[in-house]
PDB file of N, CA and C in Angstrom:
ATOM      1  N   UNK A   1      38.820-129.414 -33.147  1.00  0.00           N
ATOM      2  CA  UNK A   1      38.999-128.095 -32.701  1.00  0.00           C
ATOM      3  C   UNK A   1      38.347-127.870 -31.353  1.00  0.00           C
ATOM      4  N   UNK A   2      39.019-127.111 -30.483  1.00  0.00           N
ATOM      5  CA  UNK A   2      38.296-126.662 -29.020  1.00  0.00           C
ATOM      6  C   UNK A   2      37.909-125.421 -29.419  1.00  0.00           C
ATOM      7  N   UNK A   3      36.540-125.278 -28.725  1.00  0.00           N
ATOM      8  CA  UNK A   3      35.949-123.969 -28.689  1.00  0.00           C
ATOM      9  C   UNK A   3      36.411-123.601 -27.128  1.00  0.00           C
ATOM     10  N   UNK A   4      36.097-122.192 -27.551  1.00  0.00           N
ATOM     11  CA  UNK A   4      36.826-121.522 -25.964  1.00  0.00           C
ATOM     12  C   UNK A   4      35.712-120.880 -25.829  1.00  0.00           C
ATOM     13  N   UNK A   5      34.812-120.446 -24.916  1.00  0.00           N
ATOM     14  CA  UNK A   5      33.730-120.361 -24.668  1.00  0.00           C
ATOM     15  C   UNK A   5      34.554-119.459 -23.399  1.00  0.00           C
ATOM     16  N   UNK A   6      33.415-118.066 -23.696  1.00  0.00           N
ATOM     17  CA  UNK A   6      34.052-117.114 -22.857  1.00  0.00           C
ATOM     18  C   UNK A   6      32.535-116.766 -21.835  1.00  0.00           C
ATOM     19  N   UNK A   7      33.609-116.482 -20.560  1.00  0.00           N
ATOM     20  CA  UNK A   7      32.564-116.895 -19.861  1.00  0.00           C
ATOM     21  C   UNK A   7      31.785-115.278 -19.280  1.00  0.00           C
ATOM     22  N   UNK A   8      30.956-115.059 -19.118  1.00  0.00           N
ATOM     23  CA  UNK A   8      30.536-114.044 -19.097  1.00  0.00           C
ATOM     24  C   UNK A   8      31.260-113.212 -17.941  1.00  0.00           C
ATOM     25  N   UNK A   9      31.617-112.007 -17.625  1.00  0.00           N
ATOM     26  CA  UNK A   9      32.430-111.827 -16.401  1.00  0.00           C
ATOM     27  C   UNK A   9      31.045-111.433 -15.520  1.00  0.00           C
ATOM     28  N   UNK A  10      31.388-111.575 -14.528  1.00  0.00           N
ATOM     29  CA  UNK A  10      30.549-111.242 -13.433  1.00  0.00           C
ATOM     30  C   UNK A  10      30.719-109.731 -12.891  1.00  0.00           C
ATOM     31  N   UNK A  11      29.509-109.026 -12.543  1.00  0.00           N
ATOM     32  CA  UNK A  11      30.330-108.364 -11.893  1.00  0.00           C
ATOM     33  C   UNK A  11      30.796-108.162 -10.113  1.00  0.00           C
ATOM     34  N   UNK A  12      32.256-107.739 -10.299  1.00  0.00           N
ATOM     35  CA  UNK A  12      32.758-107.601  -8.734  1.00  0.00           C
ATOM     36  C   UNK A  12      31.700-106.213  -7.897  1.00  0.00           C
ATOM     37  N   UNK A  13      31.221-107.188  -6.798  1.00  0.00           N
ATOM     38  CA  UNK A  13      30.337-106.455  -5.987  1.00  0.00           C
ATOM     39  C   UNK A  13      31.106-105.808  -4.834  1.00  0.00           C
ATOM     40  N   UNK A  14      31.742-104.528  -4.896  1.00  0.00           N
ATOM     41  CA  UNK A  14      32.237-103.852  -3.997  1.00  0.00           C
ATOM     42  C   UNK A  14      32.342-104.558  -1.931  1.00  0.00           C
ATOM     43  N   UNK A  15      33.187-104.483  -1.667  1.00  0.00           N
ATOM     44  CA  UNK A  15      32.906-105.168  -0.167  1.00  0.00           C
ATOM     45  C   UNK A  15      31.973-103.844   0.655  1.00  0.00           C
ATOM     46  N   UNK A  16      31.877-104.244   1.434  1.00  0.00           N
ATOM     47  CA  UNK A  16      31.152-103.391   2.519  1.00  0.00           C
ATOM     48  C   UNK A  16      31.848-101.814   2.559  1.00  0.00           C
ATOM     49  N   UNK A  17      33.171-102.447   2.923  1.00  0.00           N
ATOM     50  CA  UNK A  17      34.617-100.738   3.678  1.00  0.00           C
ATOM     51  C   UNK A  17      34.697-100.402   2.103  1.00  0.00           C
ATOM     52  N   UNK A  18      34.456-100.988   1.006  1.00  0.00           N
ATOM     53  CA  UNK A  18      34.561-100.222  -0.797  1.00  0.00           C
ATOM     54  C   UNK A  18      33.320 -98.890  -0.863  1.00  0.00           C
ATOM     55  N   UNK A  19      31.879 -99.352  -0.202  1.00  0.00           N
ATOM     56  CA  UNK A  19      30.876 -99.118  -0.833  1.00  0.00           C
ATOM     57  C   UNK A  19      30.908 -97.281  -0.496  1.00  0.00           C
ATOM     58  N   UNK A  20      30.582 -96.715  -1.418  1.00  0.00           N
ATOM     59  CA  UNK A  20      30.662 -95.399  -1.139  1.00  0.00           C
ATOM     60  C   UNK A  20      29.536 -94.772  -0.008  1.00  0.00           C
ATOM     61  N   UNK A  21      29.908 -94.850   1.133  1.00  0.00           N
ATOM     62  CA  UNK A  21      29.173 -94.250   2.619  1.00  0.00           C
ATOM     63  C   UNK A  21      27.888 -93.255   1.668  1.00  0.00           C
ATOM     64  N   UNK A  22      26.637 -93.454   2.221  1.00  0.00           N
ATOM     65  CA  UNK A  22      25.829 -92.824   2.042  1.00  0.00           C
ATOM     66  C   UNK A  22      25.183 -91.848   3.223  1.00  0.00           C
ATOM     67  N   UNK A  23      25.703 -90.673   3.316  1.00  0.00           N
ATOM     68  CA  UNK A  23      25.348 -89.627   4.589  1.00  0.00           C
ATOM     69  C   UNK A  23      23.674 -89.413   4.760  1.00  0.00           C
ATOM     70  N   UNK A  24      23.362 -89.627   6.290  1.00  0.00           N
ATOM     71  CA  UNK A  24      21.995 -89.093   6.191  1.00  0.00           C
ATOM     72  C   UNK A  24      21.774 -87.767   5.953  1.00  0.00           C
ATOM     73  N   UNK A  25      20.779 -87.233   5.477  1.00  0.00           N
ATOM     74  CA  UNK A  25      20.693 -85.508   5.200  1.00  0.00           C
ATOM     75  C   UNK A  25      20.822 -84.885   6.807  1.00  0.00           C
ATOM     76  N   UNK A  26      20.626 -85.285   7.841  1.00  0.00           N
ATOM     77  CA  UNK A  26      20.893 -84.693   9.108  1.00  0.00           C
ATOM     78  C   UNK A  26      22.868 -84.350   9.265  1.00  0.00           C
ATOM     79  N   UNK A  27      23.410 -85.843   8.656  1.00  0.00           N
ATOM     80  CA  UNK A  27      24.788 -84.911   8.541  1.00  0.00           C
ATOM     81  C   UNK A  27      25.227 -84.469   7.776  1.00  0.00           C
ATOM     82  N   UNK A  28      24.935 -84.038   6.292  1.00  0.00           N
ATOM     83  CA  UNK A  28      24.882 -83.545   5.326  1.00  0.00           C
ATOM     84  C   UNK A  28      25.002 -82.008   5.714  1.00  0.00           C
ATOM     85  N   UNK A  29      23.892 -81.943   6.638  1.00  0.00           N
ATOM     86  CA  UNK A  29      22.802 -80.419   7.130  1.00  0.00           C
ATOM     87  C   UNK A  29      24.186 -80.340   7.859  1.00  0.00           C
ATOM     88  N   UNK A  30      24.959 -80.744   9.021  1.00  0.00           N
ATOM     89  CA  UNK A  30      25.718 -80.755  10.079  1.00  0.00           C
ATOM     90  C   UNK A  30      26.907 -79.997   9.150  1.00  0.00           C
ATOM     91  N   UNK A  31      27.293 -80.779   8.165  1.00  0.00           N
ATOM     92  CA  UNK A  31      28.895 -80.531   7.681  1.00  0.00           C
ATOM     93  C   UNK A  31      29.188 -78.988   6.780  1.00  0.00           C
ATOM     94  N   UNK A  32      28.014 -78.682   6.266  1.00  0.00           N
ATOM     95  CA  UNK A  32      27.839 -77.742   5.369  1.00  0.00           C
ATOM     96  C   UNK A  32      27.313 -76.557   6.746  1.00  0.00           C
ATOM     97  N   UNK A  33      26.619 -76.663   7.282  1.00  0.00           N
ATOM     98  CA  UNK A  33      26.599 -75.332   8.762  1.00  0.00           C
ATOM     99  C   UNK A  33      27.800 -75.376   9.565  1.00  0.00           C
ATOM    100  N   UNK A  34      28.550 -76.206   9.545  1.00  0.00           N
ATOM    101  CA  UNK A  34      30.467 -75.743  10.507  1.00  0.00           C
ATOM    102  C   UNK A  34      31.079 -75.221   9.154  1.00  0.00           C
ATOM    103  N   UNK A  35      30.789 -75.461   8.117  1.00  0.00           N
ATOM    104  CA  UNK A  35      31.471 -75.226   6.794  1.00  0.00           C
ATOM    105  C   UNK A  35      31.180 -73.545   7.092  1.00  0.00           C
ATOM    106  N   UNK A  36      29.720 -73.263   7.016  1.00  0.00           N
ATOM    107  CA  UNK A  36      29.345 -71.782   6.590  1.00  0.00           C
ATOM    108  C   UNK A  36      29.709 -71.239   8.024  1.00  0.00           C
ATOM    109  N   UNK A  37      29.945 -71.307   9.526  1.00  0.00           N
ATOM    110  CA  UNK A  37      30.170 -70.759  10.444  1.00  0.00           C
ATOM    111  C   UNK A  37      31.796 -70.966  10.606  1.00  0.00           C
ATOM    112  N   UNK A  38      32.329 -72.055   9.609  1.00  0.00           N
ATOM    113  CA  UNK A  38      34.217 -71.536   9.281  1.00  0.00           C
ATOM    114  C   UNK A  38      34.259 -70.330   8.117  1.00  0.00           C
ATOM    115  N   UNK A  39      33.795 -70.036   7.486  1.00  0.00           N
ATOM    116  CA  UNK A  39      33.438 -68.979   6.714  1.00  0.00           C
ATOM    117  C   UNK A  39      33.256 -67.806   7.588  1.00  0.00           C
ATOM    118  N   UNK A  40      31.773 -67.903   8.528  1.00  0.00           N
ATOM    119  CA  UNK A  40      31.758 -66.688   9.292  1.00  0.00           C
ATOM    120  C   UNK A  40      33.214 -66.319  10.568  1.00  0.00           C
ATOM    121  N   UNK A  41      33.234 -67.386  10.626  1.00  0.00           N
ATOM    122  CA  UNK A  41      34.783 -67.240  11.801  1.00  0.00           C
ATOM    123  C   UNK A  41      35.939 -66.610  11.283  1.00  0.00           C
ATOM    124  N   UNK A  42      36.102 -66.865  10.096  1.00  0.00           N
ATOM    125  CA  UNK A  42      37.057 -66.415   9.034  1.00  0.00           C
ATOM    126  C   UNK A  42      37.196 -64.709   8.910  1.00  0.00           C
ATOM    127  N   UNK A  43      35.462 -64.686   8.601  1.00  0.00           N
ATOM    128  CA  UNK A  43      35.109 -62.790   7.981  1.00  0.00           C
ATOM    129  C   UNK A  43      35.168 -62.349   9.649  1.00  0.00           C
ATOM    130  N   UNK A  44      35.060 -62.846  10.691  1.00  0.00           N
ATOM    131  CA  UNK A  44      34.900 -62.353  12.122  1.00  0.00           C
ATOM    132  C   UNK A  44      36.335 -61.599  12.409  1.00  0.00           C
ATOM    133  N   UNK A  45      37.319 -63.024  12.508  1.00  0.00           N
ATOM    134  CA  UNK A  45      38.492 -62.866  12.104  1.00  0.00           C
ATOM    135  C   UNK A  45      39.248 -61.607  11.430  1.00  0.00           C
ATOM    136  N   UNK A  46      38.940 -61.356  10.419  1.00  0.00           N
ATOM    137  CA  UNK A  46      39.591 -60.066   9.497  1.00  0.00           C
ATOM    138  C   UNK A  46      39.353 -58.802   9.881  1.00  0.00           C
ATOM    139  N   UNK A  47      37.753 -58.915  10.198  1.00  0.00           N
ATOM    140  CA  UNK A  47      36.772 -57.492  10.747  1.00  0.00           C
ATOM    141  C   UNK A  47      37.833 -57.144  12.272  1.00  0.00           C
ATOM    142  N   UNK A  48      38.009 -58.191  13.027  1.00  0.00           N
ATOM    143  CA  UNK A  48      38.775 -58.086  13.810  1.00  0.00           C
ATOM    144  C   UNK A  48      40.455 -57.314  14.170  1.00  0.00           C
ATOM    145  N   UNK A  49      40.597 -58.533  13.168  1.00  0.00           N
ATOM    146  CA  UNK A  49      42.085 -57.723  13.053  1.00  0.00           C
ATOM    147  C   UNK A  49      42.431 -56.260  12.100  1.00  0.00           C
ATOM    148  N   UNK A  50      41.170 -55.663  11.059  1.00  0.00           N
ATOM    149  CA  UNK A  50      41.459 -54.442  10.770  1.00  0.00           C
ATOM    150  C   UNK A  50      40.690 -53.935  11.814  1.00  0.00           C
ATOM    151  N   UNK A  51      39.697 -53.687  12.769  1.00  0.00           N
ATOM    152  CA  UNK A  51      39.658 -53.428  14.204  1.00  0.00           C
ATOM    153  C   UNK A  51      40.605 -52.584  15.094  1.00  0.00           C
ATOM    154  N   UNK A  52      42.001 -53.569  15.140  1.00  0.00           N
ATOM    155  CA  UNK A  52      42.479 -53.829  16.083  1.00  0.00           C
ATOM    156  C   UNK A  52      43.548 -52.769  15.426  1.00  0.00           C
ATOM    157  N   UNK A  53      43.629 -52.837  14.415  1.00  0.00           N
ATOM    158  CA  UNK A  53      44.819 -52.094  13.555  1.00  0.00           C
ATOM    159  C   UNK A  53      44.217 -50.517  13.512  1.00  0.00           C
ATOM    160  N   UNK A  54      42.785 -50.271  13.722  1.00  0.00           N
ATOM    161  CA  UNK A  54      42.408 -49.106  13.537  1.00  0.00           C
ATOM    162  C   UNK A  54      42.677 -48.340  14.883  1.00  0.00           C
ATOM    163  N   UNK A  55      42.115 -49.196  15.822  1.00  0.00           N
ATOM    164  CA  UNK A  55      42.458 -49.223  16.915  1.00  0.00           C
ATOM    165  C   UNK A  55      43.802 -48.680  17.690  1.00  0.00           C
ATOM    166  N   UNK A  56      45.038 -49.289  16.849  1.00  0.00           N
ATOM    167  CA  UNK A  56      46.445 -48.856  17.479  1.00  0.00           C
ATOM    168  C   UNK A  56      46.737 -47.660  16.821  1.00  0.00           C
ATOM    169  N   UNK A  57      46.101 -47.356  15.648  1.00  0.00           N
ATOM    170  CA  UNK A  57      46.183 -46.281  14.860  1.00  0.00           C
ATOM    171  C   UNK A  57      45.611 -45.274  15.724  1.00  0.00           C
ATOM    172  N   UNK A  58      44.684 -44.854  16.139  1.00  0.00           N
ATOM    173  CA  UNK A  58      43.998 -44.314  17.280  1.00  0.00           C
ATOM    174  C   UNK A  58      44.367 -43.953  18.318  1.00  0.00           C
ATOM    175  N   UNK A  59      45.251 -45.306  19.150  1.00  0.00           N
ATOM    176  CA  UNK A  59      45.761 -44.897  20.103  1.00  0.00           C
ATOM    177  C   UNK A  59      47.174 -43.886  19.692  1.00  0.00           C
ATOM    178  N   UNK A  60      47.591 -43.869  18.708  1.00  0.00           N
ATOM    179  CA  UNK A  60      49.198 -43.348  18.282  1.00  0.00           C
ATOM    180  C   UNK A  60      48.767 -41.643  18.123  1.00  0.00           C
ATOM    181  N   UNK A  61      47.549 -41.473  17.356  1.00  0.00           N
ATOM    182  CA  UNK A  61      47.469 -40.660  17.453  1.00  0.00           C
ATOM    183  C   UNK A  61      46.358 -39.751  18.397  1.00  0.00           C
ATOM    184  N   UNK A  62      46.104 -40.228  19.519  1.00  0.00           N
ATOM    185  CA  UNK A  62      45.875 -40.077  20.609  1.00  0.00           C
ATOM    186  C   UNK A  62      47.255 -39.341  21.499  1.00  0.00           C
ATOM    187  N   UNK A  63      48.101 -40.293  21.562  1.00  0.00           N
ATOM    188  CA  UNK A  63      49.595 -39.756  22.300  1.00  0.00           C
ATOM    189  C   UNK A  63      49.685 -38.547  21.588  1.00  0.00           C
ATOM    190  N   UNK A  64      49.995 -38.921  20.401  1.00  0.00           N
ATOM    191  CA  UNK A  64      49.800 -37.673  19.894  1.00  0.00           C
ATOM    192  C   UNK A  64      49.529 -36.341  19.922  1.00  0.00           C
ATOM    193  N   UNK A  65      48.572 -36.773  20.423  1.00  0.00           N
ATOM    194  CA  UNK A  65      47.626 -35.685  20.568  1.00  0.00           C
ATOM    195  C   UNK A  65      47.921 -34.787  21.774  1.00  0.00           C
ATOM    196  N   UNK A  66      47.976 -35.566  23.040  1.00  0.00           N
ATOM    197  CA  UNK A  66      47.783 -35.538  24.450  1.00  0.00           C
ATOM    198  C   UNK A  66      49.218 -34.186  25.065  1.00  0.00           C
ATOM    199  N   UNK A  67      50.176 -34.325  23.987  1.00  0.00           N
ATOM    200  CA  UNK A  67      51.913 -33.489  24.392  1.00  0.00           C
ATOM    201  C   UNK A  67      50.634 -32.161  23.933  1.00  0.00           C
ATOM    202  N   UNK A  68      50.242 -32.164  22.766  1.00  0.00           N
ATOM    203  CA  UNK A  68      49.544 -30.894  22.062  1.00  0.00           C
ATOM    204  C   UNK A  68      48.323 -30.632  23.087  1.00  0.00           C
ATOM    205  N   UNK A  69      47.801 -31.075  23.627  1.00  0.00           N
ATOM    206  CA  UNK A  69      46.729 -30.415  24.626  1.00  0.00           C
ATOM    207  C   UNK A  69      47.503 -29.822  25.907  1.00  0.00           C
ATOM    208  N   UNK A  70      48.524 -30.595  26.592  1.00  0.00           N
ATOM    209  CA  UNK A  70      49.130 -30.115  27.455  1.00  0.00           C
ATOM    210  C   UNK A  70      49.734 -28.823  27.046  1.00  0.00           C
ATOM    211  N   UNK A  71      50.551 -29.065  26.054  1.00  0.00           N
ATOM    212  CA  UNK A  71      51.425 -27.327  25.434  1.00  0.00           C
ATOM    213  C   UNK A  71      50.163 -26.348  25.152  1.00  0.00           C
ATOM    214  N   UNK A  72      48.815 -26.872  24.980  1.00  0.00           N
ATOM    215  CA  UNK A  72      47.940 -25.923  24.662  1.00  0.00           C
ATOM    216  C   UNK A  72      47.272 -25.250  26.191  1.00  0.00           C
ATOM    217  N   UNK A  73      47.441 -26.041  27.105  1.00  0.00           N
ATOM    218  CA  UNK A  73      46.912 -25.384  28.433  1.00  0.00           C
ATOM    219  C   UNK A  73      48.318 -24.636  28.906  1.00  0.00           C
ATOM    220  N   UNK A  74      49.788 -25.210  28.971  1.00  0.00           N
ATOM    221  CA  UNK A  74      50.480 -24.143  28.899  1.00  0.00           C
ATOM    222  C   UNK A  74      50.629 -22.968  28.247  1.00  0.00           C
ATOM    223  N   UNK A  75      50.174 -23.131  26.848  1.00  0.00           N
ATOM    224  CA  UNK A  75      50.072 -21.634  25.870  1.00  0.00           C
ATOM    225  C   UNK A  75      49.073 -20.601  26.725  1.00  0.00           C
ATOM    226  N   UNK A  76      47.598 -21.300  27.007  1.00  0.00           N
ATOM    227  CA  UNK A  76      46.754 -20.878  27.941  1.00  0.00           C
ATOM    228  C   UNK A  76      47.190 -19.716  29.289  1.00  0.00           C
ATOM    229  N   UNK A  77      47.680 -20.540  29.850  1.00  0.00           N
ATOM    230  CA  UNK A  77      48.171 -20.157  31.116  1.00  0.00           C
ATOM    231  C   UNK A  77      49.208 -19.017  31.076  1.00  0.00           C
ATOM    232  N   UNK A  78      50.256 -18.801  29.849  1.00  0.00           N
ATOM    233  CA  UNK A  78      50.845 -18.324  29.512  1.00  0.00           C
ATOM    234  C   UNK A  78      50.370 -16.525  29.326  1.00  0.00           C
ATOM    235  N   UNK A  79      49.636 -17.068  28.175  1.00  0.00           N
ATOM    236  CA  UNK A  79      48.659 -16.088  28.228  1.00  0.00           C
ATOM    237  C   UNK A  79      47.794 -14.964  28.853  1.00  0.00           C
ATOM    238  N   UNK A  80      47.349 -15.614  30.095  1.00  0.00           N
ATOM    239  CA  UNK A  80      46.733 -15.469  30.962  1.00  0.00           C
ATOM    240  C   UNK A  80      47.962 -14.709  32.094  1.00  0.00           C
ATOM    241  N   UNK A  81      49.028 -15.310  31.918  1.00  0.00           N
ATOM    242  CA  UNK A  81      50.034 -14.391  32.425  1.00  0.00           C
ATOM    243  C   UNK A  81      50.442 -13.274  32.102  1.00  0.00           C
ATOM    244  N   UNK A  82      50.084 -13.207  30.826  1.00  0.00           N
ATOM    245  CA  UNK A  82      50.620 -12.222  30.090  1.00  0.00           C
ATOM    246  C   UNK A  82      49.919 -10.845  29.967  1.00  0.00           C
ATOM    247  N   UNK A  83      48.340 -11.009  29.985  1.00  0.00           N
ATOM    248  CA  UNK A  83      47.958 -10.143  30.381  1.00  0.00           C
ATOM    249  C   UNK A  83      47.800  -9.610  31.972  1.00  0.00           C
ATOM    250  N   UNK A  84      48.005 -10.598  32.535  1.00  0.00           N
ATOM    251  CA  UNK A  84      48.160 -10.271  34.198  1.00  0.00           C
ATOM    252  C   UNK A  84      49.506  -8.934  33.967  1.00  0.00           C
ATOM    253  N   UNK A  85      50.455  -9.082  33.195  1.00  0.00           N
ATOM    254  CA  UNK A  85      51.815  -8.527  32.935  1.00  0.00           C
ATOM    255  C   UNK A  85      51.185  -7.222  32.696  1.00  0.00           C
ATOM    256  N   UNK A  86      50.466  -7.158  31.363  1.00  0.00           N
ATOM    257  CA  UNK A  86      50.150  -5.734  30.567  1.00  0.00           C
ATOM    258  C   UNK A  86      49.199  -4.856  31.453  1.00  0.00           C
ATOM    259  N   UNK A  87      48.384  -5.793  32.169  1.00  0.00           N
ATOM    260  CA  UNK A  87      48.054  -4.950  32.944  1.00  0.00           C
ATOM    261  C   UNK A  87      48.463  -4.244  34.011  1.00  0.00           C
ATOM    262  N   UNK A  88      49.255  -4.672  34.962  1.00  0.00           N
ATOM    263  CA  UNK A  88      50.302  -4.254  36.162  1.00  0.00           C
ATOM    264  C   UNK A  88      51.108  -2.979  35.278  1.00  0.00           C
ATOM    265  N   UNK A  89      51.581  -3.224  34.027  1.00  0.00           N
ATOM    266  CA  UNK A  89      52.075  -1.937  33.585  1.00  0.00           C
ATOM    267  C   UNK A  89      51.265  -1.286  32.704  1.00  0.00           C
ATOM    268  N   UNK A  90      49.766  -1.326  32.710  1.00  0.00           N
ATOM    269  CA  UNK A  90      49.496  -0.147  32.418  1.00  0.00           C
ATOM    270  C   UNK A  90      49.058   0.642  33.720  1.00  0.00           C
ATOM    271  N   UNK A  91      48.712  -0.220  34.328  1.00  0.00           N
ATOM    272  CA  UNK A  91      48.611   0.732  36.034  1.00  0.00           C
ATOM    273  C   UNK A  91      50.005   1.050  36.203  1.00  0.00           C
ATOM    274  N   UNK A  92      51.261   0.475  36.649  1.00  0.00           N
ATOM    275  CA  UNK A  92      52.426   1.297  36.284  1.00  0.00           C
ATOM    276  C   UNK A  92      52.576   2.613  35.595  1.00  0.00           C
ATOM    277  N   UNK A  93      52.298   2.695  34.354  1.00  0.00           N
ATOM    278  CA  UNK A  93      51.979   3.581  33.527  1.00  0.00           C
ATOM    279  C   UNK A  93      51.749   5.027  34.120  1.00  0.00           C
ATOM    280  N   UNK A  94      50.644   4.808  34.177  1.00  0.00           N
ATOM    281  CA  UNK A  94      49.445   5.917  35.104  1.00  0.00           C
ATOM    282  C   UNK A  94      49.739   5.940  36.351  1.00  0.00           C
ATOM    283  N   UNK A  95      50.437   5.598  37.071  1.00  0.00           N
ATOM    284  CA  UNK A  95      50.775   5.958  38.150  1.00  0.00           C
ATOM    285  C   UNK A  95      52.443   6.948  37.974  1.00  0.00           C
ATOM    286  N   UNK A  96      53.342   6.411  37.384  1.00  0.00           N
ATOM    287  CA  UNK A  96      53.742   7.442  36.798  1.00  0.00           C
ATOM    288  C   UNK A  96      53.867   8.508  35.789  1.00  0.00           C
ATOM    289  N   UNK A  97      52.525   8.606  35.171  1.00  0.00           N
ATOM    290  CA  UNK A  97      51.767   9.939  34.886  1.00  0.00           C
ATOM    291  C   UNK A  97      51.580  10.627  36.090  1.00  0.00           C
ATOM    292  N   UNK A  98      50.927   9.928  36.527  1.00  0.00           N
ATOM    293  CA  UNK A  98      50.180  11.013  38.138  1.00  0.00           C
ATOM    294  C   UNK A  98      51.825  11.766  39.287  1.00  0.00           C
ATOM    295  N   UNK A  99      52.486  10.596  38.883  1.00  0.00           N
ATOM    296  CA  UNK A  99      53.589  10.940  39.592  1.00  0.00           C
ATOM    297  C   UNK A  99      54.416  12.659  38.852  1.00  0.00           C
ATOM    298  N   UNK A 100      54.347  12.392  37.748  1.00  0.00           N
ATOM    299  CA  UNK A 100      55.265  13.382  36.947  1.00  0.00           C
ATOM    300  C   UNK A 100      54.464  14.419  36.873  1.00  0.00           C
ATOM    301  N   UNK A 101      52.730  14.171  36.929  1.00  0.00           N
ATOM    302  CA  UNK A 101      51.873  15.426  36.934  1.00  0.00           C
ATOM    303  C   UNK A 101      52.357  16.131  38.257  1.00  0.00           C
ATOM    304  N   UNK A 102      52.183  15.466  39.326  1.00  0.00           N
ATOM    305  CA  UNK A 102      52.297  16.310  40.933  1.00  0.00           C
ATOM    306  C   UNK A 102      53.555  17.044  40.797  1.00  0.00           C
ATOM    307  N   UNK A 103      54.804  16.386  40.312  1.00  0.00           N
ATOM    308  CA  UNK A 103      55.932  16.891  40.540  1.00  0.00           C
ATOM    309  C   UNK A 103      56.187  17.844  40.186  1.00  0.00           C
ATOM    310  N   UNK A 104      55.788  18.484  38.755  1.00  0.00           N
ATOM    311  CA  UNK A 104      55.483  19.300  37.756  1.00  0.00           C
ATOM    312  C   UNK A 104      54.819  20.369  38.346  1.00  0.00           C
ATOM    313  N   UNK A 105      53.606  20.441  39.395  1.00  0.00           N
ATOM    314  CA  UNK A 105      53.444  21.025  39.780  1.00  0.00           C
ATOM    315  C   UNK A 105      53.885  21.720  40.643  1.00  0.00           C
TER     316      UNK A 105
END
């Protein structure tokens, strides 16, 4: 009878380009601070663009706004005419009082 005699396996020692890269803690520190400042770039980002959106919102109603201040210095002015008006005829007025008093006499 042959004995078969098993041979112990060895083990396979990873090659060099296998071995799992061991990072120094200096780039460890490196990869995880661009990590947390892509994070802050991100929230910068958003703050930004609702910003920008508040922003056009603002300007819209700005235009807005600007027809209504103008019609409001015309209402103004208007105004201002208007009593220029009431007054000319209430001196009108009284002047023909005075007129119809003399005549009368």
């Amino acid at each position: 009878m042959i004995k078969v005699v098993k041979k112990a396996s060895k083990k396979v020692k990873p090659s060099k380009k296998e071995k799992k890269k061991v990072e120094p803690p200096l780039i460890k520190g490196l990869k995880t601070r661009i990590k947390n400042l892509q994070v802050k770039l991100n929230e910068a980002e958003s703050v930004k663009s609702k910003l920008e959106a508040e922003i056009s919102e603002l300007k819209a109603k700005l235009t807005d706004s600007i027809p209504k201040i103008e019609h409001e210095k015309e209402v103004n002015e208007l105004k201002a005419k208007l009593t220029e008006v009431e007054k000319q005829l209430v001196e009108a007025k009284d002047k023909i009082k005075k007129l119809e008093a003399k005549s009368t006499i």
